[in-house]
Protein backbone atom coordinates (compact mmCIF):
# COMPACT_ATOMS: atom_id res chain seq x y z
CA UNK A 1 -12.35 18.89 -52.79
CA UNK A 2 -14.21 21.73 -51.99
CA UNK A 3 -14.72 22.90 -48.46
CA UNK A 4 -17.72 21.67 -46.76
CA UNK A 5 -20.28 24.09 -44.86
CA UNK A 6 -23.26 24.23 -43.19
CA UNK A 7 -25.14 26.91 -42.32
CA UNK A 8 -26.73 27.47 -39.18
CA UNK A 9 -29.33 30.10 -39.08
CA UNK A 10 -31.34 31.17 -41.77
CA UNK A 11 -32.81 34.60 -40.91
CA UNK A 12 -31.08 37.77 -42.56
CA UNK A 13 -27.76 36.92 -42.02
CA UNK A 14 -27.88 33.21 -42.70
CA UNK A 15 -29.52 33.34 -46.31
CA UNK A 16 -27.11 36.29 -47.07
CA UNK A 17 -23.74 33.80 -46.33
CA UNK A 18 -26.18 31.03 -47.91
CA UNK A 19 -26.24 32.89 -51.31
CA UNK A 20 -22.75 34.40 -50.50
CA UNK A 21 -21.21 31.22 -50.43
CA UNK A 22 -22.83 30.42 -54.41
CA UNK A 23 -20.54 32.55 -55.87
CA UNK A 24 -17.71 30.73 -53.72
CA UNK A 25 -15.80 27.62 -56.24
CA UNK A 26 -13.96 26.42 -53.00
CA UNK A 27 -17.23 25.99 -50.56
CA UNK A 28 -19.77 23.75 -51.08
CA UNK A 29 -23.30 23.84 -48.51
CA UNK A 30 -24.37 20.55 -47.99
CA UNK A 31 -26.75 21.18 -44.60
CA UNK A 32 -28.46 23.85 -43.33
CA UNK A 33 -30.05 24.17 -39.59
CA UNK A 34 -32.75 26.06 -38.31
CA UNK A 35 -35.30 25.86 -35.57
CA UNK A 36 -38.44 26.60 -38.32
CA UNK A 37 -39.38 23.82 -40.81
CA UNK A 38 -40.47 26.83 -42.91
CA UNK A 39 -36.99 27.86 -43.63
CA UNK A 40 -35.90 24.24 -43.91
CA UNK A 41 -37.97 23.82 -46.58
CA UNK A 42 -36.27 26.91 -48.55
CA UNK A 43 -39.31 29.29 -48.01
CA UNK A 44 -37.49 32.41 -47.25
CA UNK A 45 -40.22 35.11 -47.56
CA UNK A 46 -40.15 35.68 -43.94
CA UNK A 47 -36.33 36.61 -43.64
CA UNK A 48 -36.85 40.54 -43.15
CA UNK A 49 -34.32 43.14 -43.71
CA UNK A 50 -32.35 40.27 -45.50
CA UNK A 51 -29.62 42.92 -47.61
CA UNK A 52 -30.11 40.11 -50.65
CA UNK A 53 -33.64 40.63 -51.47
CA UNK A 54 -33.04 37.29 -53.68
CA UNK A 55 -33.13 35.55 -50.15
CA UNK A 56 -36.59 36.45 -49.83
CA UNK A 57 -37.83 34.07 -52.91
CA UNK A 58 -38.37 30.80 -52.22
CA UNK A 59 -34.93 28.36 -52.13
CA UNK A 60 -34.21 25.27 -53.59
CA UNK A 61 -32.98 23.47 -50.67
CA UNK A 62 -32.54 19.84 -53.07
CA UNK A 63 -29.50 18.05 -52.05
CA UNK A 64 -28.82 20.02 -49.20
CA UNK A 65 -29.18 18.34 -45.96
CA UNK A 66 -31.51 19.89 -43.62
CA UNK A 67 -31.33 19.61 -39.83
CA UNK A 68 -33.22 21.52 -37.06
CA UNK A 69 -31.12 19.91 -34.44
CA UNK A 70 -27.66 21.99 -33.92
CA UNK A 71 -26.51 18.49 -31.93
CA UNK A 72 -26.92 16.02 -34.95
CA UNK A 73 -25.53 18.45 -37.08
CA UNK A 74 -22.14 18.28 -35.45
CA UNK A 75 -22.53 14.37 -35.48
CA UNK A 76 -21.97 14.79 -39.49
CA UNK A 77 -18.95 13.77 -40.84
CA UNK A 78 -18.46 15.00 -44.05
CA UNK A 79 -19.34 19.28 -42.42
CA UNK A 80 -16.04 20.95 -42.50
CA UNK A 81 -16.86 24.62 -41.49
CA UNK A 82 -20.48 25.59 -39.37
CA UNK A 83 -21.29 29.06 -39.84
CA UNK A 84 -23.03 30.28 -36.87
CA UNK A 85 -25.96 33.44 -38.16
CA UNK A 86 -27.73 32.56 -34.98
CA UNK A 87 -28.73 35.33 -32.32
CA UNK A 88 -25.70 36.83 -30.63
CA UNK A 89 -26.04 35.55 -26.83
CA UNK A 90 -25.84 31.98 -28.30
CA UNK A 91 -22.48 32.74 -30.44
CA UNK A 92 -20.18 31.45 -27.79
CA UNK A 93 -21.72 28.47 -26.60
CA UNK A 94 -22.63 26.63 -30.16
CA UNK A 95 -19.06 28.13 -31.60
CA UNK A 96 -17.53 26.30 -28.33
CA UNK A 97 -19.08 23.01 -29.32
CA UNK A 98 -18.70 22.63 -32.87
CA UNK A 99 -14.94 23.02 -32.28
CA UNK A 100 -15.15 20.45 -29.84
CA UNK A 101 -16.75 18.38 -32.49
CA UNK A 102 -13.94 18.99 -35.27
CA UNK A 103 -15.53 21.64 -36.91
CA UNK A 104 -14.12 24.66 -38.01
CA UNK A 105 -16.59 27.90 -37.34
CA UNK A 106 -17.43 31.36 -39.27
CA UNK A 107 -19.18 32.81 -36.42
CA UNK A 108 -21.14 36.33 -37.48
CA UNK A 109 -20.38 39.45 -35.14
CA UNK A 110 -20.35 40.70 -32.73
CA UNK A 111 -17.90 37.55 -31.76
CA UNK A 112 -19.68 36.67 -28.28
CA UNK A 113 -21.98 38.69 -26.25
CA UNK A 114 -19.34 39.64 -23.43
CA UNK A 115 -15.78 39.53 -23.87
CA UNK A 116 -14.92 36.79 -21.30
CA UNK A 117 -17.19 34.40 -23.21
CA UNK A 118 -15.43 35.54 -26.49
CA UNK A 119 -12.00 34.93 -25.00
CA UNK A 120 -13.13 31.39 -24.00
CA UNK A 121 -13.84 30.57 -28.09
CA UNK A 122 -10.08 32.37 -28.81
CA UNK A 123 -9.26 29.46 -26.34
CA UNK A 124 -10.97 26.78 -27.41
CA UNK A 125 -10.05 26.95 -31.13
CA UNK A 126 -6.32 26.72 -29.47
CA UNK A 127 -6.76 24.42 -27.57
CA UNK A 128 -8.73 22.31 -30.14
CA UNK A 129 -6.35 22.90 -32.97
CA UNK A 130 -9.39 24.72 -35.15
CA UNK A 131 -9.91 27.73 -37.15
CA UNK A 132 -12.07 30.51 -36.23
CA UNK A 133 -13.06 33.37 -38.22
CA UNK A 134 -15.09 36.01 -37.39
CA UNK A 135 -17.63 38.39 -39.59
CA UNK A 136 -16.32 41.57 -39.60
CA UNK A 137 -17.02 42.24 -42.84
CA UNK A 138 -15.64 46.20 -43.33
CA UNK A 139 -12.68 44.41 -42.84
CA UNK A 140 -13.57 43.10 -46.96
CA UNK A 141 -15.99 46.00 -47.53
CA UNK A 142 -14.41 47.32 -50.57
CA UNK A 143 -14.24 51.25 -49.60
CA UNK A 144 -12.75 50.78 -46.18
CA UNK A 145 -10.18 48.32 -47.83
CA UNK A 146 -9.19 51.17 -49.79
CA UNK A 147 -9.21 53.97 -46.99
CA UNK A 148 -7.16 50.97 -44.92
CA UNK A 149 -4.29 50.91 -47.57
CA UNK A 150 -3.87 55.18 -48.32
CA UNK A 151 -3.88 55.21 -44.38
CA UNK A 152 -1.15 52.74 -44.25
CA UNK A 153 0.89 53.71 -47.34
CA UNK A 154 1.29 57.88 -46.18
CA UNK A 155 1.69 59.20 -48.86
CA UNK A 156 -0.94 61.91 -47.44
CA UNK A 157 1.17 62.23 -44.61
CA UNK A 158 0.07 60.93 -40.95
CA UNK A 159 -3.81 60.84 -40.03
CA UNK A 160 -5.11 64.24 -37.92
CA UNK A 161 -8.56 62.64 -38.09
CA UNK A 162 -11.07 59.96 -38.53
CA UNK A 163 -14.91 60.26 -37.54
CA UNK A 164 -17.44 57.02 -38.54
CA UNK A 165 -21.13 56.67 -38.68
CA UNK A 166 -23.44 53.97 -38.69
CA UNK A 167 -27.30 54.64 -38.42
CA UNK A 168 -30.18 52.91 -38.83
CA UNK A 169 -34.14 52.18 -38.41
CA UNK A 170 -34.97 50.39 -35.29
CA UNK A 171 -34.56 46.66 -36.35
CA UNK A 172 -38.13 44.90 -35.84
CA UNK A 173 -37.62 42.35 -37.57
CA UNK A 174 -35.19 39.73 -35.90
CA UNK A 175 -36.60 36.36 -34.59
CA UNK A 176 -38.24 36.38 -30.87
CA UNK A 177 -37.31 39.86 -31.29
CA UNK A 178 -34.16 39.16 -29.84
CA UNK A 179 -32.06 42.31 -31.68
CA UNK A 180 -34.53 44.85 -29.06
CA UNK A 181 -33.51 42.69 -25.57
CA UNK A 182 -30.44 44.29 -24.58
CA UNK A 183 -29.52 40.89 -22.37
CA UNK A 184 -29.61 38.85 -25.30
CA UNK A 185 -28.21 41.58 -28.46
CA UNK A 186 -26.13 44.30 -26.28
CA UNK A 187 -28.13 46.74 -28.35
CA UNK A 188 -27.03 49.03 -30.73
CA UNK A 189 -23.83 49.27 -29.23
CA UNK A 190 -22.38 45.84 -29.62
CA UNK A 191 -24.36 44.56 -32.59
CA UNK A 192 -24.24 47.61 -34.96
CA UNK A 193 -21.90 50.03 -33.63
CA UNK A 194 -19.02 46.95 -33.26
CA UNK A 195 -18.16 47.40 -36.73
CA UNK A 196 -16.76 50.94 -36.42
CA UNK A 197 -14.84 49.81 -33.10
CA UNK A 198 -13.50 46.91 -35.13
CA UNK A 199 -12.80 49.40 -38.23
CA UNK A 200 -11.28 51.74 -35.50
CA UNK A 201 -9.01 49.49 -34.15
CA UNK A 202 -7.89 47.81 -37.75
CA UNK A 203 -7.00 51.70 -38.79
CA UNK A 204 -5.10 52.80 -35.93
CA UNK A 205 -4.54 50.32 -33.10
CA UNK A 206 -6.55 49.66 -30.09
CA UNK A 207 -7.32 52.43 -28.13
CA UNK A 208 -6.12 52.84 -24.55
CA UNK A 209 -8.98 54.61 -22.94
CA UNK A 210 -12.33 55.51 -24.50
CA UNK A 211 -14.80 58.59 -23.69
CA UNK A 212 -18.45 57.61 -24.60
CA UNK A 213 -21.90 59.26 -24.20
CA UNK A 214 -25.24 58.28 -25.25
CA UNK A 215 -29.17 57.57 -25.09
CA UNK A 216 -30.91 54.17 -23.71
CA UNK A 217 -33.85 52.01 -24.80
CA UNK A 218 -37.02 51.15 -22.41
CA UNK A 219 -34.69 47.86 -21.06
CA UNK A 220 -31.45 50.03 -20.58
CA UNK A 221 -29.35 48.94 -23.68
CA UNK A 222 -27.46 51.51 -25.17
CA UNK A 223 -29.06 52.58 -28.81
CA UNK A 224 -27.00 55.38 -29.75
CA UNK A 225 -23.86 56.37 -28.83
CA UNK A 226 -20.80 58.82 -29.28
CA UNK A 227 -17.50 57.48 -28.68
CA UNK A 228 -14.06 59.49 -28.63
CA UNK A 229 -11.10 56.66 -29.06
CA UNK A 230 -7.70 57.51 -27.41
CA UNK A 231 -4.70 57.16 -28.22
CA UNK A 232 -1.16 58.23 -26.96
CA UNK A 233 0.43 61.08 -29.75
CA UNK A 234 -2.05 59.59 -32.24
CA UNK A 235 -5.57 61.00 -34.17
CA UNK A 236 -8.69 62.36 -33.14
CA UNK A 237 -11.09 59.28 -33.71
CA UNK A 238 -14.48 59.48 -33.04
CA UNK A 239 -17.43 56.96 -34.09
CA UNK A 240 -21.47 57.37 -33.90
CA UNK A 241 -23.77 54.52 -33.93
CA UNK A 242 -27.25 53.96 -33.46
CA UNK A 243 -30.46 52.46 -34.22
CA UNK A 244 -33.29 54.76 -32.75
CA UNK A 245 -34.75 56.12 -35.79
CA UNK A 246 -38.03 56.09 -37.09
CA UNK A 247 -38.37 53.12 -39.63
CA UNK A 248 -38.33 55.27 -43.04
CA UNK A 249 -35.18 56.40 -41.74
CA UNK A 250 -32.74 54.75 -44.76
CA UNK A 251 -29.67 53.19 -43.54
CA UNK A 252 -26.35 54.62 -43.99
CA UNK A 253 -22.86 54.36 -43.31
CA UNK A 254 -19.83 56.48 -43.77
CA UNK A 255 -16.13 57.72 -42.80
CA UNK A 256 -14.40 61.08 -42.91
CA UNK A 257 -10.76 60.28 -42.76
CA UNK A 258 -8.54 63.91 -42.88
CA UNK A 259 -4.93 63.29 -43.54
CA UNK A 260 -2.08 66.17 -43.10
CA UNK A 261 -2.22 66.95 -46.93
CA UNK A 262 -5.63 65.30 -47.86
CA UNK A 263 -9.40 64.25 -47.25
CA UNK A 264 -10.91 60.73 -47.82
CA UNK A 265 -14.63 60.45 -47.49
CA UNK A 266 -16.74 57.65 -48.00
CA UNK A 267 -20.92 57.61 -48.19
CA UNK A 268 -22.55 55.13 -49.03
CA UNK A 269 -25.95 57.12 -50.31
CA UNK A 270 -23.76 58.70 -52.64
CA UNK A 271 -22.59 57.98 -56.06
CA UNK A 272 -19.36 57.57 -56.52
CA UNK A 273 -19.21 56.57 -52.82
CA UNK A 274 -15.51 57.03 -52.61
CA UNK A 275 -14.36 60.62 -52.66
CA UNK A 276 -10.71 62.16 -51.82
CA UNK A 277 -9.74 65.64 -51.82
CA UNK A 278 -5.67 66.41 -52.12
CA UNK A 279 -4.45 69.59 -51.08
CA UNK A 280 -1.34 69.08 -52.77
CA UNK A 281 -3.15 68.84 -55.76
CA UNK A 282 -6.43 70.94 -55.44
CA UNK A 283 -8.19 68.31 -57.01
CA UNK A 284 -10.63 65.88 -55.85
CA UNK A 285 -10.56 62.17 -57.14
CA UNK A 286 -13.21 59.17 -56.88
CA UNK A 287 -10.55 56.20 -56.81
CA UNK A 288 -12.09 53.36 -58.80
CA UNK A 289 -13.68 50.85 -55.93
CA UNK A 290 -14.01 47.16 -56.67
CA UNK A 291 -17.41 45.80 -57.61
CA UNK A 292 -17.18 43.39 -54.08
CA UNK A 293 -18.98 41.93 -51.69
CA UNK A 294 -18.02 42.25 -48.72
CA UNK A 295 -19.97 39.56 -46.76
CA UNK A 296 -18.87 37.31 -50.24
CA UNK A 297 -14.76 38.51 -49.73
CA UNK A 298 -14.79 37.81 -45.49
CA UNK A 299 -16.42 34.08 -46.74
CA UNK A 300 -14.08 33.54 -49.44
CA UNK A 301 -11.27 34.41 -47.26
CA UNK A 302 -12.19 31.67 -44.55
CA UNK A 303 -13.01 29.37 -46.59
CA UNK A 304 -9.72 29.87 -48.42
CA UNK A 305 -8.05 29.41 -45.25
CA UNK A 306 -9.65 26.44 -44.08
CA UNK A 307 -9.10 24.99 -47.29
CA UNK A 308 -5.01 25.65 -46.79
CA UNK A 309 -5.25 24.85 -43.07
CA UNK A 310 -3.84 28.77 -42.45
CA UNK A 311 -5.22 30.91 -39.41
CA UNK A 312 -7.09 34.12 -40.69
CA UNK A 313 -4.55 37.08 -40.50
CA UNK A 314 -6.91 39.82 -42.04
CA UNK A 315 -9.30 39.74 -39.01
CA UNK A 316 -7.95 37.30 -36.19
CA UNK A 317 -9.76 35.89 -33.09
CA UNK A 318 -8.06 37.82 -30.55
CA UNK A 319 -8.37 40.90 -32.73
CA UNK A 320 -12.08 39.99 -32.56
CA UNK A 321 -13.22 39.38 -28.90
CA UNK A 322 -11.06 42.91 -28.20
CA UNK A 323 -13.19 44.51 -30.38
CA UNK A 324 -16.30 43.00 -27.55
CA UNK A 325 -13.65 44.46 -25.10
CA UNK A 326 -13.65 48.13 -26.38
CA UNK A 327 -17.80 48.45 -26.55
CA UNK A 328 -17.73 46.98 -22.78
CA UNK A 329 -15.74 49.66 -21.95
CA UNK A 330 -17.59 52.29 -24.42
CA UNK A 331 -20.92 51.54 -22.86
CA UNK A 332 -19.05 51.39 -19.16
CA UNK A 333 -18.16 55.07 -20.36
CA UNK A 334 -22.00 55.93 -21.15
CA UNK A 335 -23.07 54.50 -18.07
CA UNK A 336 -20.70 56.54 -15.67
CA UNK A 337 -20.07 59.63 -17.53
CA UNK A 338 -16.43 58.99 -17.12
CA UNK A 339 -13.84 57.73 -19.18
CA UNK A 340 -12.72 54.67 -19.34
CA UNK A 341 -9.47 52.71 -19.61
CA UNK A 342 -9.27 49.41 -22.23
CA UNK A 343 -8.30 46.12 -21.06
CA UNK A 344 -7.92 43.21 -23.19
CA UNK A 345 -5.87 39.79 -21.77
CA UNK A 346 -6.74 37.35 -24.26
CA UNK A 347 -5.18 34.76 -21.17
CA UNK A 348 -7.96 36.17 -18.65
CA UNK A 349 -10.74 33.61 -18.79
């Protein structure tokens, strides 16, 4: 029997998973919920920057219950797995509830909008016996997969370097504008820049102190930043993120890994995205990259785990609210100019 989800939230994220989970033999959506009867009746044209422009033609929603109450949702017996693509300061909450209701959750990032409230879903799928997976999707993204793995093989010798980027238009487009109110998104610091911290942390460890500077929005979120990630005897790592340009501005990301007898660099405006340069060699080399998606691979995963009963190893929960942990203390670095130590107790509620 196939695994059972419904999917709650369809702006960009939501009809992304929606799709994603198509090309998925061992998931099956048989609800969606939403607050607008538009989307509930599969008329998608609204969902904005959504990264499968298929989402934005109208969806045939037959067969698929359709709910715009999250409460009678949970009250449905034959719903395996929710997954949450609902604004980030409601994450926690409606992640806490539908494992109190049986269900498993695929809750998008960042995990919870503080760390403490992330910590208290790490609990509650303990405590509740359920699986909880979390949408870090570089973790999947075929290019990083592949820097991950000549990182952790050596045969380039140990890492001297790693610098990330992640940039972006200002995002206009999110429901209620929630993405541009820092109280309810943590701004470009916890929703976009997360995914280097995450990618950070998966590379090389977590960090024990950070050193972070950047710029500030109208309502005092952070919307750029610059962080240096420390570590004892280990690499120079530093990642930029932000979301403060002008809207032709074309989205890109990126790494520049430098090795002790190599060069890894990956671009995502250019073709072949995957470059490395070996000094042993002189040569350069485009390793072949999988034709993957990652938001499709982090689903499949899940799903495959829910399916077997298994915990997620490739991205856990704790691994997840201490990636909230490290932008807290990135954006406590911006705010005082100093640097600032990392603590994560996954116990501390």
């Amino acid at each position: 029997m196939p695994v059972r989800v419904a999917v709650v939230g369809l702006g960009m994220m939501g009809t992304t998973h929606f799709r994603a989970y198509q090309e998925i033999p061992g998931a099956r959506v048989v609800a969606v919920c939403d607050l607008e009867g538009r989307k509930l009746a599969g008329d998608w044209s609204q969902a904005a920057g959504n990264i499968d422009t298929g989402a934005a033609r109208q969806t045939d929603l037959s067969g698929i219950r359709t709910y715009a109450d999250f409460g009678r949702l949970l009250r449905a017996r034959d719903v395996d797995l929710v997954d949450l693509c609902v604004p980030t300061y409601r994450h926690a909450t409606m992640a806490i509830r539908a494992m109190k209701a049986g269900k498993h959750v695929f809750c998008e990032k960042p995990m919870a909008r503080t760390s403490r409230w992330a910590r208290k879903m790490v609990r509650t799928a303990e405590e509740r016996g359920r699986l909880l997976g979390v949408g870090h999707c570089l973790r999947f993204w075929p290019e990083y997969v592949i820097l991950k793995e000549r990182i952790d093989s050596g045969r380039y010798g140990p890492v001297r370097s790693a610098t990330f980027t992640r940039l972006s238009a200002t995002p206009l487009w999110s429901w209620d504008n929630w993405l541009q109110d820092q109280e309810r998104s943590g701004a470009a610091a916890l929703d976009l820049h997360i995914h280097d911290t995450d990618t950070v942390q998966w590379f090389f460890g977590r960090p024990a102190r950070v050193t972070a500077q950047g710029t500030f929005a109208p309502d005092g979120g952070v919307n750029h930043i610059v962080t240096t990630y420390h570590y004892e005897n280990g690499p120079l790592v530093v990642a930029e993120g932000g979301w403060d340009f002008p809207g032709p501005f074309p989205f890109r990301m990126g790494a520049v890994v430098l090795f002790e007898s190599a060069a890894a660099e990956y671009h995502m405006l250019r073709t072949p995205t995957l470059s490395v340069y070996d000094a042993k060699t002189g040569k350069a080399e485009n390793p072949p990259v999988p034709a993957l998606n990652g938001y499709t691979e982090e689903l499949r995963s899940f799903v495959d785990c829910v399916a077997a009963g298994t915990p997620p190893t490739r991205i856990t929960p704790p691994e997840a609210a201490a990636a909230v942990a490290i932008v807290e203390a990135e954006i406590k670095s911006v705010r005082t100019g100093r640097t600032v130590a990392v603590k994560y107790d996954p116990a501390v509620t």
